[in-house]
N, C-alpha and C. Protein backbone atom coordinates (compact mmCIF):
# COMPACT_ATOMS: atom_id res chain seq x y z
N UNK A 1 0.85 -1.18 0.00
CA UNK A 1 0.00 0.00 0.00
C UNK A 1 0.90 1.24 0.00
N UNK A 2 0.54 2.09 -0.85
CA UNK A 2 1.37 3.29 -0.72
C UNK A 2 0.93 4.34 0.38
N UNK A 3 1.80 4.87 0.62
CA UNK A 3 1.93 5.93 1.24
C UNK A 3 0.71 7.13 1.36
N UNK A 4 0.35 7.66 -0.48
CA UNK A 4 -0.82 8.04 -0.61
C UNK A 4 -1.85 7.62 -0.01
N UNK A 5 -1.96 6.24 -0.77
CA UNK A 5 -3.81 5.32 -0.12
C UNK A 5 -3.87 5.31 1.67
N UNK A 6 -2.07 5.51 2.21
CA UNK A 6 -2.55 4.99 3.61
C UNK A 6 -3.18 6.54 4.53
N UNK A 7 -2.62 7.61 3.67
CA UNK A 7 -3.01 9.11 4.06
C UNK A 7 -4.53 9.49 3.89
N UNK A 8 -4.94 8.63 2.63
CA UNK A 8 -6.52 8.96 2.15
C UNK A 8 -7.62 7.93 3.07
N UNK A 9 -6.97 6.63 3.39
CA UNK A 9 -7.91 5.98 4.34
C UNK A 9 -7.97 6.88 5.45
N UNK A 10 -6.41 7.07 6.12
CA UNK A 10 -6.46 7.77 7.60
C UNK A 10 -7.53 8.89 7.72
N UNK A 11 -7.59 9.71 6.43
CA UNK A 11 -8.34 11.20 6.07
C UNK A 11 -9.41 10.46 6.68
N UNK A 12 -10.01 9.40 5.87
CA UNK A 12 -11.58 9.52 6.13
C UNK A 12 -11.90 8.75 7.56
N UNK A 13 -10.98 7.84 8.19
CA UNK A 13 -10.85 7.42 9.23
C UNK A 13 -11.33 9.14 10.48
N UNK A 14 -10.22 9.58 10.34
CA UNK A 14 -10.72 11.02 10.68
C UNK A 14 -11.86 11.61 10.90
N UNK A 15 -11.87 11.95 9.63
CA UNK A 15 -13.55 12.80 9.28
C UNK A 15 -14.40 11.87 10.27
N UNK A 16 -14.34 11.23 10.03
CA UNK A 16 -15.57 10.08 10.81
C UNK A 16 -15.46 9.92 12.06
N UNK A 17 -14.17 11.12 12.83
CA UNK A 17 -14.68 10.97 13.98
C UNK A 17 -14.25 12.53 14.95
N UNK A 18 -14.40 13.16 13.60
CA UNK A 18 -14.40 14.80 13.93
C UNK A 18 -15.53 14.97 13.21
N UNK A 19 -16.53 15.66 14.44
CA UNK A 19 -17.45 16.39 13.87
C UNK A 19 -17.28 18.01 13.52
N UNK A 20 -16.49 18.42 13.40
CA UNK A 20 -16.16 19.90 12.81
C UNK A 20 -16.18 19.78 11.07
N UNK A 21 -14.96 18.93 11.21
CA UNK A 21 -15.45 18.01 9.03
C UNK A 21 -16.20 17.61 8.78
N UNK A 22 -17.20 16.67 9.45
CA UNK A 22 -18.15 16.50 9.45
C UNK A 22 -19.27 17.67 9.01
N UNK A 23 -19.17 18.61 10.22
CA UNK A 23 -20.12 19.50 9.68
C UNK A 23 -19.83 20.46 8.41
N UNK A 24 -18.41 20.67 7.85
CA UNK A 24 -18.06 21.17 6.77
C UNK A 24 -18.47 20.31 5.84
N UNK A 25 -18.59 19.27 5.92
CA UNK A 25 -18.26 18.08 4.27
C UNK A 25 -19.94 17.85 4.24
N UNK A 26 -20.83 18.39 5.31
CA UNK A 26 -22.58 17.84 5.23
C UNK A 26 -23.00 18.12 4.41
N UNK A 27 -23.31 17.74 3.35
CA UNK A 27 -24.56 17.98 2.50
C UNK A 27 -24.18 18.09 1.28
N UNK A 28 -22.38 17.69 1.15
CA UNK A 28 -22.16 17.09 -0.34
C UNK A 28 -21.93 15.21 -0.06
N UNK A 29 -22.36 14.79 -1.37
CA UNK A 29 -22.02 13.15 -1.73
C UNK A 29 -21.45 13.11 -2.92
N UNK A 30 -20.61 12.03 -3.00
CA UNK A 30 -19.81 11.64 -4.03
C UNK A 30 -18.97 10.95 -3.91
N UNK A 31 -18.72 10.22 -5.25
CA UNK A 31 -17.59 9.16 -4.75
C UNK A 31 -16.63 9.81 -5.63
N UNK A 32 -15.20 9.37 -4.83
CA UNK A 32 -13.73 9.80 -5.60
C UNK A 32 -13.05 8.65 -5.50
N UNK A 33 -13.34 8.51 -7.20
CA UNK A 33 -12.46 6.70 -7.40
C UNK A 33 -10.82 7.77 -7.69
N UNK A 34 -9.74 6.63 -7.16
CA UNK A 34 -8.10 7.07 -7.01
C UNK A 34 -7.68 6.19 -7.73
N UNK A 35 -6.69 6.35 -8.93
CA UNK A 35 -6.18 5.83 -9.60
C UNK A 35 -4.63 5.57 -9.88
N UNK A 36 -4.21 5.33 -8.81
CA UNK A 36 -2.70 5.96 -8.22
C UNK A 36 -1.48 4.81 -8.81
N UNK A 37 -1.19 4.88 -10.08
CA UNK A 37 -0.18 4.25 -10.78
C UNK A 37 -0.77 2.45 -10.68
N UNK A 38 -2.54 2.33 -11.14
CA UNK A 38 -3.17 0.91 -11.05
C UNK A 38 -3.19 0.69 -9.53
N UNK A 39 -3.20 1.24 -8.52
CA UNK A 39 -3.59 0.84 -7.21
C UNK A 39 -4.97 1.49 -7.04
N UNK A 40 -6.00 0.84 -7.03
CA UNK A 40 -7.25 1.85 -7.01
C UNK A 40 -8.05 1.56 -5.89
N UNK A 41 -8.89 2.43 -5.75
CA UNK A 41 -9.53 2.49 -4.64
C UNK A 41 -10.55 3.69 -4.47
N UNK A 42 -11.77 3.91 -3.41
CA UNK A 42 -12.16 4.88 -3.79
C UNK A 42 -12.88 5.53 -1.90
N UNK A 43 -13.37 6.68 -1.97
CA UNK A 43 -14.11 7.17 -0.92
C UNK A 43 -15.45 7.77 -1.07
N UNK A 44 -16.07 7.10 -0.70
CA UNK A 44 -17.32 7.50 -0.62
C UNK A 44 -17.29 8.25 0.38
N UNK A 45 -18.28 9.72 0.35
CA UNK A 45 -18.76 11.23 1.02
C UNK A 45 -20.29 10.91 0.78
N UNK A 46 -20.44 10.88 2.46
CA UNK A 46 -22.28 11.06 2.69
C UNK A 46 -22.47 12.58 2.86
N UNK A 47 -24.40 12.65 2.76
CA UNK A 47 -24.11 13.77 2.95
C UNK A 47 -24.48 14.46 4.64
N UNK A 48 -24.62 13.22 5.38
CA UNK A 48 -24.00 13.52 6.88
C UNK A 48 -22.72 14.06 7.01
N UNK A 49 -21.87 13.69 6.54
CA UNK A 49 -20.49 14.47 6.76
C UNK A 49 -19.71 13.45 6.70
N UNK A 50 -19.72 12.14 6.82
CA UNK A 50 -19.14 10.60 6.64
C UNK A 50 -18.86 10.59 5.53
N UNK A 51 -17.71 9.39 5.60
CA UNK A 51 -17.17 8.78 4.57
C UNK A 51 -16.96 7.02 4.90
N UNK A 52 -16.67 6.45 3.53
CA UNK A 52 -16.31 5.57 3.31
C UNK A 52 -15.18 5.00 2.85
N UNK A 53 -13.97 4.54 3.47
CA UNK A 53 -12.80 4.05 2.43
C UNK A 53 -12.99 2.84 1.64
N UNK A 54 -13.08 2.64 0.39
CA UNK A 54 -13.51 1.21 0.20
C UNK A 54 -11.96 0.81 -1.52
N UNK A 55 -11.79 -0.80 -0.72
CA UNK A 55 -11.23 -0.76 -2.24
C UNK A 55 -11.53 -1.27 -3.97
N UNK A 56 -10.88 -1.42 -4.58
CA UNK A 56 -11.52 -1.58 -6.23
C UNK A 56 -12.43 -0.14 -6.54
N UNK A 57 -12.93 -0.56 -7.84
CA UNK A 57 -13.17 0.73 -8.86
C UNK A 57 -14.48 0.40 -8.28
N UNK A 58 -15.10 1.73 -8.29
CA UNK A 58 -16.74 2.14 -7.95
C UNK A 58 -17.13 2.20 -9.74
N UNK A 59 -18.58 1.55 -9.22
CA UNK A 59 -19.52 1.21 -10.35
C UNK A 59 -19.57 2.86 -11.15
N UNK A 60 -19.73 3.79 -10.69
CA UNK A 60 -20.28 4.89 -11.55
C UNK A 60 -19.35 6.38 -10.48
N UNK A 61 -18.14 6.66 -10.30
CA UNK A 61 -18.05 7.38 -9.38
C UNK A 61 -18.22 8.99 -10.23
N UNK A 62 -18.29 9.90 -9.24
CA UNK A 62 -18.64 11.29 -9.74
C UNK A 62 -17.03 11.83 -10.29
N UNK A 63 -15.86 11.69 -10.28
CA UNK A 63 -14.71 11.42 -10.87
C UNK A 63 -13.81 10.50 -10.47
N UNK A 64 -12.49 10.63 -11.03
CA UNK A 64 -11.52 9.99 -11.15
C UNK A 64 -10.31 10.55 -10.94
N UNK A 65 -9.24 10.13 -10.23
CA UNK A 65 -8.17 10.64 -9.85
C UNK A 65 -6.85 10.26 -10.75
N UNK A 66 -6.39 9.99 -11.50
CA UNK A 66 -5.53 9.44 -12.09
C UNK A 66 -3.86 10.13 -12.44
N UNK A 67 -2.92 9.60 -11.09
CA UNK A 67 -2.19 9.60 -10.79
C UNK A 67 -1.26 8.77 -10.37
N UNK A 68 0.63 9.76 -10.08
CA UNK A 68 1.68 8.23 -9.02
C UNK A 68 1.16 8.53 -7.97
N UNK A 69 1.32 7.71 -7.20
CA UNK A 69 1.23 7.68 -5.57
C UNK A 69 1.92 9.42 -4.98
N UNK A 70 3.48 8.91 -5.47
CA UNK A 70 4.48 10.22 -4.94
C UNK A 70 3.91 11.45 -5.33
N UNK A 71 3.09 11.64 -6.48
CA UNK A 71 2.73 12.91 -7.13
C UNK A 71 1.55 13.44 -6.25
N UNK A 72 0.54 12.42 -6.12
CA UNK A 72 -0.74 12.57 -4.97
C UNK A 72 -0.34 12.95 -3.66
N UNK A 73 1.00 12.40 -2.92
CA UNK A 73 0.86 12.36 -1.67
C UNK A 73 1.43 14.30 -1.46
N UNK A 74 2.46 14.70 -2.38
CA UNK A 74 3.05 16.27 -3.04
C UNK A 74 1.14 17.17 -2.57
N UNK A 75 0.52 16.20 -3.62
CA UNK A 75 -0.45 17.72 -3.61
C UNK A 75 -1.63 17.46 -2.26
N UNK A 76 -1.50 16.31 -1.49
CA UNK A 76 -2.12 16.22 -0.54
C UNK A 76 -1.36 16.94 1.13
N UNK A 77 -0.32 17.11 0.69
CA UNK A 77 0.43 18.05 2.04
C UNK A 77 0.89 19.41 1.73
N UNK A 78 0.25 20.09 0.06
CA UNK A 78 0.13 21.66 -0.14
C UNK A 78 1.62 21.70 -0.95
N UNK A 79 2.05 20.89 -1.39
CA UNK A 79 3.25 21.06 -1.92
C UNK A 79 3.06 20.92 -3.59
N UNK A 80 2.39 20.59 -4.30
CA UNK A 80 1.39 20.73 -6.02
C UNK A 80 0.31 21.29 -5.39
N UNK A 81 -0.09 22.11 -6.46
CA UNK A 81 -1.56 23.26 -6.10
C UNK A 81 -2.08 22.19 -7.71
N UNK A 82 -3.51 21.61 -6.60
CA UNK A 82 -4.01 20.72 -7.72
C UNK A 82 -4.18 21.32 -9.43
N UNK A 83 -4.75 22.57 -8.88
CA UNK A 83 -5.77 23.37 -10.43
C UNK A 83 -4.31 23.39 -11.54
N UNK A 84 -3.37 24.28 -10.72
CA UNK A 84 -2.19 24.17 -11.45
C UNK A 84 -1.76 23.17 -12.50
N UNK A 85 -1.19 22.24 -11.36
CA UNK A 85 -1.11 20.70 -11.66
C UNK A 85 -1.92 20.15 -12.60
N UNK A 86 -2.50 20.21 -12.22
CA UNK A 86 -3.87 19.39 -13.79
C UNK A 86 -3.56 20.39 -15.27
N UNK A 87 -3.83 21.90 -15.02
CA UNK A 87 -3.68 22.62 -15.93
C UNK A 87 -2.19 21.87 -17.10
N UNK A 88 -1.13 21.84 -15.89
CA UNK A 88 -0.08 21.39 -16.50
C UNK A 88 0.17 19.87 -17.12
N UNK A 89 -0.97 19.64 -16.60
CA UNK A 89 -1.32 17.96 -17.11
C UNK A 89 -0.05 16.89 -15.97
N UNK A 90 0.09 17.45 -14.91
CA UNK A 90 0.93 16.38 -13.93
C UNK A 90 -0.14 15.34 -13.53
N UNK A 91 -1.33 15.54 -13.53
CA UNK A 91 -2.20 14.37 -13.15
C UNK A 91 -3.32 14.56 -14.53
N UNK A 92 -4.58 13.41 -14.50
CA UNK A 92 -5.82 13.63 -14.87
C UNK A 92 -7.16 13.10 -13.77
N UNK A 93 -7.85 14.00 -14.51
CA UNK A 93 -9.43 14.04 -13.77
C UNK A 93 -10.23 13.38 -14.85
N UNK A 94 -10.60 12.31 -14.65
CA UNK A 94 -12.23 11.53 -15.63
C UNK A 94 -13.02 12.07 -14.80
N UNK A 95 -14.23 11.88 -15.59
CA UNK A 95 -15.85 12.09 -14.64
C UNK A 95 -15.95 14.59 -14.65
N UNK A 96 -16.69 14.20 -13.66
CA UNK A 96 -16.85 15.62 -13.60
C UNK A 96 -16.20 16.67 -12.35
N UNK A 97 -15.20 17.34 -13.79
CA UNK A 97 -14.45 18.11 -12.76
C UNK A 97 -14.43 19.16 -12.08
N UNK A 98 -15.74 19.93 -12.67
CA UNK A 98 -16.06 20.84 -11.49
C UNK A 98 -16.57 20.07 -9.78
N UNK A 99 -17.17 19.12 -9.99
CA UNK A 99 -16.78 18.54 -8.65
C UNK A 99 -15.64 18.08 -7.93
N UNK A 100 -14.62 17.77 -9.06
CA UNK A 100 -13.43 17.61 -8.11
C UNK A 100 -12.83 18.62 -7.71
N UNK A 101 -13.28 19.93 -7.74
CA UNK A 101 -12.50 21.24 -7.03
C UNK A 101 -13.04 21.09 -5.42
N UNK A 102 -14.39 20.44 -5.30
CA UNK A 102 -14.75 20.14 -3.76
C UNK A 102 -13.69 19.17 -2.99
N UNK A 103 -13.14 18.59 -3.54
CA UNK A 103 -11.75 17.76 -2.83
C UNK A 103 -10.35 18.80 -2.51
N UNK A 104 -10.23 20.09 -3.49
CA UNK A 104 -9.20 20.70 -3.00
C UNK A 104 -9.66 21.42 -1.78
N UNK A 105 -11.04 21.83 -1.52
CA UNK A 105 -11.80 22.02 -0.32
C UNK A 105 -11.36 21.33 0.79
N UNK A 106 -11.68 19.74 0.50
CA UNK A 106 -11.01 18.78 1.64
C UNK A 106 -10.29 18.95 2.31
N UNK A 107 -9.31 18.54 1.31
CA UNK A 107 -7.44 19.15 1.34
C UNK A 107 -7.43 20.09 2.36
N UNK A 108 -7.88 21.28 2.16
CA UNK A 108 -7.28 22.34 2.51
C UNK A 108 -7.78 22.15 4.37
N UNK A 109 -9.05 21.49 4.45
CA UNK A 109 -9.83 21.59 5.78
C UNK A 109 -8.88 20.19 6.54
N UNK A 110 -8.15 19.49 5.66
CA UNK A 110 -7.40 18.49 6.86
C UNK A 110 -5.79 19.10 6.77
N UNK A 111 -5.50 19.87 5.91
CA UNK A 111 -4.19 20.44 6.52
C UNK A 111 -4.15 21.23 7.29
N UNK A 112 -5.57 21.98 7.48
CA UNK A 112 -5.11 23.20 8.68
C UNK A 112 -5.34 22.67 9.91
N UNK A 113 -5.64 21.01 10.25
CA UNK A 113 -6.17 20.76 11.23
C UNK A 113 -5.21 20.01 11.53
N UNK A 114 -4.50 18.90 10.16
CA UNK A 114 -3.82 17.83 10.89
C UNK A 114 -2.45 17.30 10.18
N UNK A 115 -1.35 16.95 10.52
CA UNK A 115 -0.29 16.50 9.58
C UNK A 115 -0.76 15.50 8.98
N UNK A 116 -0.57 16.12 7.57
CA UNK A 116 -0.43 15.15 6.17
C UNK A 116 0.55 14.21 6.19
């Protein structure tokens, strides 16, 4: 397991037991399938404020992450600015990407709280 996947389980491990993210993340859903150099996996977002870590590809997710591990774990501790990054084509987004700007949201609400 990389490094990435073990930061994105811990995330939602988290959330699920801080209700402050909780109450930030309420009242969006979606799944974010991760595509991290064929290691996949995905998180389901209720719209209680929960999540789900689950592994393999989700039947229909609202996008796609498609990335290395090393490159993901860079823009998950503020070190790649995602929009950038994509612009520059260091990663891709399938599915719909105005929803994946709600994940740089994420991001930003577990770094000010907790080491990446």
């Amino acid at each position: 397991m990389s490094e990435a996947k073990e930061i994105i389980k811990k995330m939602c491990e988290l959330q699920n037991n801080d209700p402050e993210i909780q109450k930030a993340m309420g009242g969006w859903k979606g799944v974010v399938q991760y595509n991290l150099s064929g290691e996949e996996f995905y998180v389901e977002y209720k719209p209680d404020g929960k999540c789900e870590f689950k592994e393999g590809k989700h039947a229909s997710p609202t996008f796609t992450i498609l990335a290395t591990p090393d490159f993901w774990l860079n823009v998950m501790r503020g070190k790649e600015d995602p929009v950038a990054s994509f612009m520059m084509g260091k990663y891709k987004i399938q599915g719909n990407i105005m929803e994946s700007q709600k994940l740089g949201a994420i991001l930003k609400k577990f770094r000010g709280k907790y080491q990446l």
